[in-house]
Protein backbone atom coordinates (compact mmCIF):
# COMPACT_ATOMS: atom_id res chain seq x y z
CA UNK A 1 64.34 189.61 -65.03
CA UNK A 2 60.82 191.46 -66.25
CA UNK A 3 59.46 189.53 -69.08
CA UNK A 4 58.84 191.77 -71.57
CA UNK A 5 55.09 190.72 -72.80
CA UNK A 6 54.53 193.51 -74.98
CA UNK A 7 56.98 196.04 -76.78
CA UNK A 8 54.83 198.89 -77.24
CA UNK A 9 55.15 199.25 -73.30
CA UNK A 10 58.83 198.43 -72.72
CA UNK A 11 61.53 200.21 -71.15
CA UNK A 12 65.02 199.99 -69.68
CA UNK A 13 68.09 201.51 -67.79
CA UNK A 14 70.85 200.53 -66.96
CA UNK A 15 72.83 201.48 -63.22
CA UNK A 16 76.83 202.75 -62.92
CA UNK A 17 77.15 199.11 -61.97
CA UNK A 18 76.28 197.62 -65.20
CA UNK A 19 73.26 195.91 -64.08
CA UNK A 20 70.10 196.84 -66.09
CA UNK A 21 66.42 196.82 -65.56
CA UNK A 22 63.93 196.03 -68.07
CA UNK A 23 60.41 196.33 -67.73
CA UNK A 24 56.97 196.35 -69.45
CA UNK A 25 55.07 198.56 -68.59
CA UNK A 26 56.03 202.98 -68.41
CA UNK A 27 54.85 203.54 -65.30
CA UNK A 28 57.02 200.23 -63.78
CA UNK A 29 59.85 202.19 -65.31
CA UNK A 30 59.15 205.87 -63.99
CA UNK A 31 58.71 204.42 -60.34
CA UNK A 32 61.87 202.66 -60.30
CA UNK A 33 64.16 205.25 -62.37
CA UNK A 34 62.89 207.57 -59.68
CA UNK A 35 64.72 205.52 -57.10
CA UNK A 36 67.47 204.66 -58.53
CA UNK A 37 68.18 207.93 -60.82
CA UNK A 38 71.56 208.73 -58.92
CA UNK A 39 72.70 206.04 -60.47
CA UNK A 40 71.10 205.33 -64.07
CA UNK A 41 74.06 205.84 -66.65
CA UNK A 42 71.42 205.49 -69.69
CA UNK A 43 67.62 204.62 -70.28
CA UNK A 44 65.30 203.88 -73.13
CA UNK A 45 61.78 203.19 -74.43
CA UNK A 46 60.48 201.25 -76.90
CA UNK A 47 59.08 204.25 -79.10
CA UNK A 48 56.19 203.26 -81.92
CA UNK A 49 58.39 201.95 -84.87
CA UNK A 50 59.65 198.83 -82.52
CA UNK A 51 62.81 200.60 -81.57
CA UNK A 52 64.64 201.84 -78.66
CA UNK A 53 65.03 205.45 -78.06
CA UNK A 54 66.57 207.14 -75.50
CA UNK A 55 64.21 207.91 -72.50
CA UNK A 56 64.83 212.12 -73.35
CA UNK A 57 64.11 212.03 -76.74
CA UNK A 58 60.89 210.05 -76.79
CA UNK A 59 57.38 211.59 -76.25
CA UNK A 60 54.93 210.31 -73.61
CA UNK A 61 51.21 210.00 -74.32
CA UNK A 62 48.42 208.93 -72.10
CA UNK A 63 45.53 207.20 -73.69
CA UNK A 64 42.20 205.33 -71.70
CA UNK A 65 42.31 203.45 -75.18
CA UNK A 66 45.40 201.40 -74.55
CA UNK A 67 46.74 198.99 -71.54
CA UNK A 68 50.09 198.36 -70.80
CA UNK A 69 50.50 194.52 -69.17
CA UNK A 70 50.85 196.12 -65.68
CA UNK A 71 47.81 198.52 -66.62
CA UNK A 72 49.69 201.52 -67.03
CA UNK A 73 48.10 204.05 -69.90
CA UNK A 74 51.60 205.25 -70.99
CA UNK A 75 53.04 204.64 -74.33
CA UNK A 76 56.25 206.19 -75.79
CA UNK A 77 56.67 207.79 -79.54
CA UNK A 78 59.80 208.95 -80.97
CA UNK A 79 57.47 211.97 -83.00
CA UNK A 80 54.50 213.31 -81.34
CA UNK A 81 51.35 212.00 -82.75
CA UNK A 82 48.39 213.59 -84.17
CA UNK A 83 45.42 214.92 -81.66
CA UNK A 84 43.65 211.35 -81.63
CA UNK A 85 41.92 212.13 -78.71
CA UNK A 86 44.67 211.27 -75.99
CA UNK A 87 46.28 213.15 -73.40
CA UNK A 88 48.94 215.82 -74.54
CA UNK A 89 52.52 214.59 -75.32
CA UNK A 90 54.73 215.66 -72.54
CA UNK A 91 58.55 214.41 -72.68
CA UNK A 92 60.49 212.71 -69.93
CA UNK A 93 61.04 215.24 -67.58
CA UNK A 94 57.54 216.38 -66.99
CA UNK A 95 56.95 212.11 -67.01
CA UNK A 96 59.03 211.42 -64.05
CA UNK A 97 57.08 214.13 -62.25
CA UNK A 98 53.86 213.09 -63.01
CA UNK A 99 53.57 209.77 -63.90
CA UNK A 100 51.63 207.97 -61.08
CA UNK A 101 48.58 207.78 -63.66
CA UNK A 102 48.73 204.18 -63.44
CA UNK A 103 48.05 200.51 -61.42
């Protein structure tokens, strides 16, 4: 039911069950895939060109220059950008692990 206020920050799964989540904001996402991972049968990100990409494909850069609508600093990119100043890309499974950089 997440109102999605701004792509750039969106993400989704969806469960075994066929119910999905949507969100708008990265970190959202991370904390609730975490819980529910057991069953997540796919998930995606809304990567820089406005579409979705699968959550393991997609790169994962922290920035102090951008806010996600929850306040999360997370944005996802389906190629790693250029050194802009931001935090390293790291890719989904080093995200899950360390993605409490946030509200």
């Amino acid at each position: 039911r997440m109102l999605i206020t701004d792509p750039r920050f969106a993400g989704q799964y969806r469960l075994d069950d066929g119910t999905v989540r949507k969100f708008d904001d990265i970190v959202c996402l991370v904390r609730s895939y975490r819980r529910e991972a057991a069953h997540v049968v796919g998930a995606w990100v809304m990567d820089e060109t406005g579409r979705w990409t699968p959550v393991q494909e997609a790169w994962y850069v922290r920035s102090d220059r951008w806010q996600g609508p929850m306040g999360g600093p997370w944005r996802a990119f389906r190629t790693p950008p250029g050194s802009d100043g931001s935090d390293r890309p790291v890719r989904w499974e080093d995200l899950i692990r360390t993605a409490d950089h946030g509200p």
